[in-house]
Protein backbone atom coordinates (compact mmCIF):
# COMPACT_ATOMS: atom_id res chain seq x y z
CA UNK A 1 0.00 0.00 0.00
CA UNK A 2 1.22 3.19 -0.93
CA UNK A 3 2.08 5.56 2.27
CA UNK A 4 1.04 9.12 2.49
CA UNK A 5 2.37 12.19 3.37
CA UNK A 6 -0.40 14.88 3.12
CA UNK A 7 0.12 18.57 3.24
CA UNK A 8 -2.09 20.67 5.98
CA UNK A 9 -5.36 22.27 4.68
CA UNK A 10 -8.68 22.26 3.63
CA UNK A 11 -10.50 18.46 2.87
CA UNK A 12 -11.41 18.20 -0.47
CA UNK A 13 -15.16 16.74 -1.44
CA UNK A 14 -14.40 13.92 -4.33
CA UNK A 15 -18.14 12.86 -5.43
CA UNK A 16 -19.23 10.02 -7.36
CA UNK A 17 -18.51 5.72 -6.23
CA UNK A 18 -15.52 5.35 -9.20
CA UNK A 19 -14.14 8.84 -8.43
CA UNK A 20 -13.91 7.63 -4.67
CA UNK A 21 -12.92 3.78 -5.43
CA UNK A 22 -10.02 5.43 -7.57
CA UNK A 23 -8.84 7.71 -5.03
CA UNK A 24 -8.67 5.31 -2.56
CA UNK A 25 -7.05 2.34 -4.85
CA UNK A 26 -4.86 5.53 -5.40
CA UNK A 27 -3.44 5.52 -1.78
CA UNK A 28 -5.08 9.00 -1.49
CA UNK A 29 -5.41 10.19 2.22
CA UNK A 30 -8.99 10.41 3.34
CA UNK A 31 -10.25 11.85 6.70
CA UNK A 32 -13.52 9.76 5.54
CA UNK A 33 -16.15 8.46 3.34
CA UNK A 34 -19.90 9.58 3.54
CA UNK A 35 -22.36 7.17 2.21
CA UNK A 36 -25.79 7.83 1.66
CA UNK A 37 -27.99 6.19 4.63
CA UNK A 38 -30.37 4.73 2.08
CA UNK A 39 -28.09 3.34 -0.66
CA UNK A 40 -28.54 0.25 -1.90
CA UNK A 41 -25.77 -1.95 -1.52
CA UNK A 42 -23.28 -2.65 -4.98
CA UNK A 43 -20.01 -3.76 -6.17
CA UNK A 44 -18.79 -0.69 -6.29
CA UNK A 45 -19.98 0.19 -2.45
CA UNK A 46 -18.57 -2.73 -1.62
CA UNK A 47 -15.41 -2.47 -2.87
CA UNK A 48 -15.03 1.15 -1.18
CA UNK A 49 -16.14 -0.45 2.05
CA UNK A 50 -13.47 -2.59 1.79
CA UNK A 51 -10.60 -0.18 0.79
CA UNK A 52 -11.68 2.12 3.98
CA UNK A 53 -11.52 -0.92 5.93
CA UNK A 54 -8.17 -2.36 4.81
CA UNK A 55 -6.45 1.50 5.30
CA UNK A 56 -8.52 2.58 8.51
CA UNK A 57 -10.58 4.97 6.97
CA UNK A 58 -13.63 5.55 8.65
CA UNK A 59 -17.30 5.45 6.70
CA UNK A 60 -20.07 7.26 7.65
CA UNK A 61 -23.31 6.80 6.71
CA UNK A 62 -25.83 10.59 6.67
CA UNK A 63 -28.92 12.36 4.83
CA UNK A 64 -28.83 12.42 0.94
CA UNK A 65 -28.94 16.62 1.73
CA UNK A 66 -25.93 16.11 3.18
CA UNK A 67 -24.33 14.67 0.22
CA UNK A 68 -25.85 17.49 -1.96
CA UNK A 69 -24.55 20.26 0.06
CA UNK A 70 -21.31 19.33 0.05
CA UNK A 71 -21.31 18.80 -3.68
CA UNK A 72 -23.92 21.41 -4.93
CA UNK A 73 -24.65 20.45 -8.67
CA UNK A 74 -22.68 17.31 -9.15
CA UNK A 75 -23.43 14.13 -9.17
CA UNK A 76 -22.10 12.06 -6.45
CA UNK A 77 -24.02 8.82 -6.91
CA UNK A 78 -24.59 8.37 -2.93
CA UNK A 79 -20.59 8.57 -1.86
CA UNK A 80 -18.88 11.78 -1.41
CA UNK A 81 -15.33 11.00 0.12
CA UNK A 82 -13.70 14.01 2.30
CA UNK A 83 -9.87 14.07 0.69
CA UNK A 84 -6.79 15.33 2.64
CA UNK A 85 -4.78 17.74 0.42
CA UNK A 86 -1.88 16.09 -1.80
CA UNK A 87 1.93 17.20 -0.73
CA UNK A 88 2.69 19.87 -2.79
CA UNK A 89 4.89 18.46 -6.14
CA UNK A 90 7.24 20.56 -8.26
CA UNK A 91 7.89 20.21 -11.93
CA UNK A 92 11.95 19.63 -10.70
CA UNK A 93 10.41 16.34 -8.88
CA UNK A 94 8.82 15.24 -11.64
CA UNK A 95 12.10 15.87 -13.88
CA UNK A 96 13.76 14.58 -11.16
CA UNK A 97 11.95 11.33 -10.52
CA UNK A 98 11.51 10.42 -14.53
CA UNK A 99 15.58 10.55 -14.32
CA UNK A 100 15.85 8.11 -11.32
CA UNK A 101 13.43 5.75 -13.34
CA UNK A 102 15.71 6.01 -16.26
CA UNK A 103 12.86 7.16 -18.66
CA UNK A 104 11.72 10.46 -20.78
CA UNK A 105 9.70 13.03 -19.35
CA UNK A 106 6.30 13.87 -21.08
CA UNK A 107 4.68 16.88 -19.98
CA UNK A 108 1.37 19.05 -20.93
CA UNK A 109 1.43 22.56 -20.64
CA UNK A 110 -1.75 24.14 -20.79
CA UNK A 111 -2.96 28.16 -21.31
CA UNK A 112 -5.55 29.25 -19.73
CA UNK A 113 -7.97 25.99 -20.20
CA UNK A 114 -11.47 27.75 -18.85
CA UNK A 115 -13.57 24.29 -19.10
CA UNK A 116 -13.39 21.68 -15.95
CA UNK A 117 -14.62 19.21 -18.48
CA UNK A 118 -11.45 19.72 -20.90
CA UNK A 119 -9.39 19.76 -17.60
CA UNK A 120 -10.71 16.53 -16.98
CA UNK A 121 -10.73 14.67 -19.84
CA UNK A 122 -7.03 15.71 -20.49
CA UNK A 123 -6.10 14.19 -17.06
CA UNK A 124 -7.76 10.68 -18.50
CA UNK A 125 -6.06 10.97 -21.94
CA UNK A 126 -2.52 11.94 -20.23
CA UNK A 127 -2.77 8.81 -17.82
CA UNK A 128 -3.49 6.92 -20.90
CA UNK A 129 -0.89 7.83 -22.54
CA UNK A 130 1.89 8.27 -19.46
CA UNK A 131 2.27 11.65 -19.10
CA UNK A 132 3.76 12.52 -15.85
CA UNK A 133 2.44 16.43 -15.30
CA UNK A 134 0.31 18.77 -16.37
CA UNK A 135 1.28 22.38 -16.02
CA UNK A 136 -1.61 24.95 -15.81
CA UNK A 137 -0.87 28.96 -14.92
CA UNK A 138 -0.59 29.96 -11.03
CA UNK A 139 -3.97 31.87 -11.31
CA UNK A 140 -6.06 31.21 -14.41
CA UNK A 141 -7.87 28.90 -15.75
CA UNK A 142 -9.48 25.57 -14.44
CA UNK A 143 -8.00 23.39 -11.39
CA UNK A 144 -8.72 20.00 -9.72
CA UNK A 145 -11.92 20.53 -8.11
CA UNK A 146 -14.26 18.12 -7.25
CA UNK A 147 -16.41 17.94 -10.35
CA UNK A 148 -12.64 17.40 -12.62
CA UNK A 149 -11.75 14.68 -9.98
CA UNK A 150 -15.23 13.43 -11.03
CA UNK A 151 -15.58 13.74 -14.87
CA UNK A 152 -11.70 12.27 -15.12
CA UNK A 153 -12.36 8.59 -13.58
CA UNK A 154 -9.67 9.44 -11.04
CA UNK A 155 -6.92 10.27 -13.19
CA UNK A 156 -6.15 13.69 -11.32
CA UNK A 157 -5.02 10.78 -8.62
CA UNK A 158 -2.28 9.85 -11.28
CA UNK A 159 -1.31 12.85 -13.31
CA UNK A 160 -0.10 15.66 -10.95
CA UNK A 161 -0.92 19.55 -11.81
CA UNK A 162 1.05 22.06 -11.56
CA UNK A 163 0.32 25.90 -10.62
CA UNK A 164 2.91 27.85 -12.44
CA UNK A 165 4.04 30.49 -14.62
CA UNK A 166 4.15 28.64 -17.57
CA UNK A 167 7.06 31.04 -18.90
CA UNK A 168 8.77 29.69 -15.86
CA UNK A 169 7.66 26.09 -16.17
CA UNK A 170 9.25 26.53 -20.04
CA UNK A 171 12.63 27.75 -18.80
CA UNK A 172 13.12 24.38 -16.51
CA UNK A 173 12.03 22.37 -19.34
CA UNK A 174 14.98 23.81 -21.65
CA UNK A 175 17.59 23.71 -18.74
CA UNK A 176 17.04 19.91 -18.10
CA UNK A 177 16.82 19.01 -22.11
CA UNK A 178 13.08 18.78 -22.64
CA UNK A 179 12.07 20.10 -26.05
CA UNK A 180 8.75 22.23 -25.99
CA UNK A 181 6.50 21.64 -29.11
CA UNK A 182 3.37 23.54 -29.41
CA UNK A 183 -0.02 22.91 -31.87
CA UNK A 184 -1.82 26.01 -33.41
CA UNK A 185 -4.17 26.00 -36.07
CA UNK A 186 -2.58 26.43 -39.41
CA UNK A 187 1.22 26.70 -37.90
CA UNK A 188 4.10 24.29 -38.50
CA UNK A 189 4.28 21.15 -39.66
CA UNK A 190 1.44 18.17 -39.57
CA UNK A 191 1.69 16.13 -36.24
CA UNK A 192 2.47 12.89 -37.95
CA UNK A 193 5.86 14.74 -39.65
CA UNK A 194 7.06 15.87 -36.46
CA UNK A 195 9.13 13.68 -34.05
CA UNK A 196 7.37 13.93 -30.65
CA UNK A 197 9.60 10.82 -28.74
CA UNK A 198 12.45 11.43 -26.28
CA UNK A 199 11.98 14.53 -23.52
CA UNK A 200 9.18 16.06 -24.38
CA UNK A 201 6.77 18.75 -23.31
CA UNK A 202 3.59 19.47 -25.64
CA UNK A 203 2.31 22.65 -25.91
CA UNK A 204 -1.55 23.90 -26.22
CA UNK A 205 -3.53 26.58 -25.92
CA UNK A 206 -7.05 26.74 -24.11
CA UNK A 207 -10.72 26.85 -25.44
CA UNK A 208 -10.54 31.03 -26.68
CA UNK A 209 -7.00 31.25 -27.53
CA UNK A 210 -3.84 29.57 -28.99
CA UNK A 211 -0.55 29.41 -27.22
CA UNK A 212 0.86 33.62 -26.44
CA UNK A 213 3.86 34.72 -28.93
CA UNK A 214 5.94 34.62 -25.45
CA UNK A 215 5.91 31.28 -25.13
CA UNK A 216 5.69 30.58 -28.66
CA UNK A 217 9.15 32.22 -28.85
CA UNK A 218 10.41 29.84 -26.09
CA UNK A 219 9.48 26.69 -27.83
CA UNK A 220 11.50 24.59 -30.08
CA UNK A 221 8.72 23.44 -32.48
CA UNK A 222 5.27 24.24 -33.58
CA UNK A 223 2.91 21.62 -34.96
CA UNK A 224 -0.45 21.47 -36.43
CA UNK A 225 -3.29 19.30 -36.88
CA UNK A 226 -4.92 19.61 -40.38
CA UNK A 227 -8.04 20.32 -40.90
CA UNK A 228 -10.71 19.38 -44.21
CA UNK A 229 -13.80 20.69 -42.59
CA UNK A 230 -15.06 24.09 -41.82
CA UNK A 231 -14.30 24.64 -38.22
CA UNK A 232 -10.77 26.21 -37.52
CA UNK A 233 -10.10 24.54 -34.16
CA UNK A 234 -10.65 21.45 -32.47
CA UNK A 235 -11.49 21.25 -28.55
CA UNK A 236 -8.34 21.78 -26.28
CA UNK A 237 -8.95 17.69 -25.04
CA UNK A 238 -9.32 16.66 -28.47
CA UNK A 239 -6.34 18.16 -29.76
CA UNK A 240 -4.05 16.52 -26.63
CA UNK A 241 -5.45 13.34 -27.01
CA UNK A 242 -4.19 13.63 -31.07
CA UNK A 243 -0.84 14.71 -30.33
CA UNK A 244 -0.48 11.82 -27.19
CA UNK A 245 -1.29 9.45 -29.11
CA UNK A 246 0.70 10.22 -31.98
CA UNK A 247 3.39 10.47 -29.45
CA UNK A 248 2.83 6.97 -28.38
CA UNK A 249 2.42 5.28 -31.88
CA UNK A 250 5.87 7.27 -32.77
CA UNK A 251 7.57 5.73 -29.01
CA UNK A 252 6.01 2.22 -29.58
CA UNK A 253 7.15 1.98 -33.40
CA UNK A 254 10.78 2.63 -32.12
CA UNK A 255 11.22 6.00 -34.06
């Protein structure tokens, strides 16, 4: 069982049975579960019963409203469990840690992505595809609240993210050897022409803009997905889960 060292502050509401069951099969910290008094009894209730039991967690059974006021709006499927905050993790760890483990770094940075949804379903793609961070501004754009640690099937457990300037986050990258390749629309060469194995950090921008001419300048590459139809752009999550992939056919073919 994975141990954990959890940083002081606020508990975090995780809604939703798989949310919870991942979290906990995670070896996230949890102060406890809360389990709607009138549930009827599943697999998947089960199997978080027995998780709480097996790490000492205690379960709690309350009032539906109690369930709904902690998570106002989302859909928590009778199980809301009350998180302890992650340790704080750098993006030196992470480079740090992939050099330990003797492998290449992949990292997302993202502008400015307004959507928890897109959040979300960029967490799933990146732990399908091994990313080890996602790096997101210190102030804007969306974070790992409840309903992301919801809509991504417990991938935020896996794939770490990162408050920082991404100007910042860029200048690491190039110290340690990690080559920064950014998409936008209509820039660069097609994906599938562009080598995206070894150290590598990909690039996007978020749902109302591309990547700033700053941190254009700072990257090594720009890419582009082509497009036949009559929109201009695809969605932020779309795009990653293009370029990740095409990353991992170009890694598993031995390029």
């Amino acid at each position: 069982m994975p141990k954990n060292n959890h940083a002081a502050g606020p508990l975090a509401p995780i809604p939703g049975r798989n949310a919870v069951l991942a979290a906990l099969q995670a070896g996230r910290g949890f102060a406890e579960v809360l389990v709607d008094a009138h549930a009827r009894p599943d697999p998947k209730l089960e199997a978080i019963a027995a998780q709480c039991r097996a790490r000492g967690i205690a379960q709690r059974e309350v009032p539906r409203a109690d369930l709904e006021r902690l998570c106002p709006g989302l859909p928590h499927q009778g199980v809301v469990g009350m998180a302890l905050p992650r340790p704080a993790v750098t993006l030196e760890q992470i480079l740090a840690r992939c050099a330990r483990e003797g492998r290449d770094p992949c990292l997302l940075l993202l502008r400015r992505v307004a959507f928890e949804q897109n959040l979300a379903a960029v967490l799933r793609t990146g732990d399908a595809c091994g990313v080890d961070a996602v790096v997101v501004p210190s102030k804007q754009g969306a974070g790992v609240s409840a309903n992301v640690a919801r809509v991504s099937m417990g991938a935020s457990e896996h794939v770490p993210v990162i408050r920082q300037s991404l100007l910042a986050a860029a200048a690491v990258l190039r110290r340690t050897g990690v080559r920064l390749v950014a998409a936008e629309a209509g820039a660069g060469e097609p994906l599938w022409e562009a080598d995206l194995t070894g150290p590598l950090a990909l690039v996007l921008g978020g749902e109302h803009e591309g990547v700033s001419d700053p941190l254009l300048a700072r990257c090594d590459q720009v890419v582009s997905i082509p497009m036949r139809g009559h929109v201009n752009s695809l969605n932020v999550s779309v795009a990653c889960g293009m370029l990740l992939y095409e990353r991992l056919r170009q890694t598993e073919k031995g390029r």
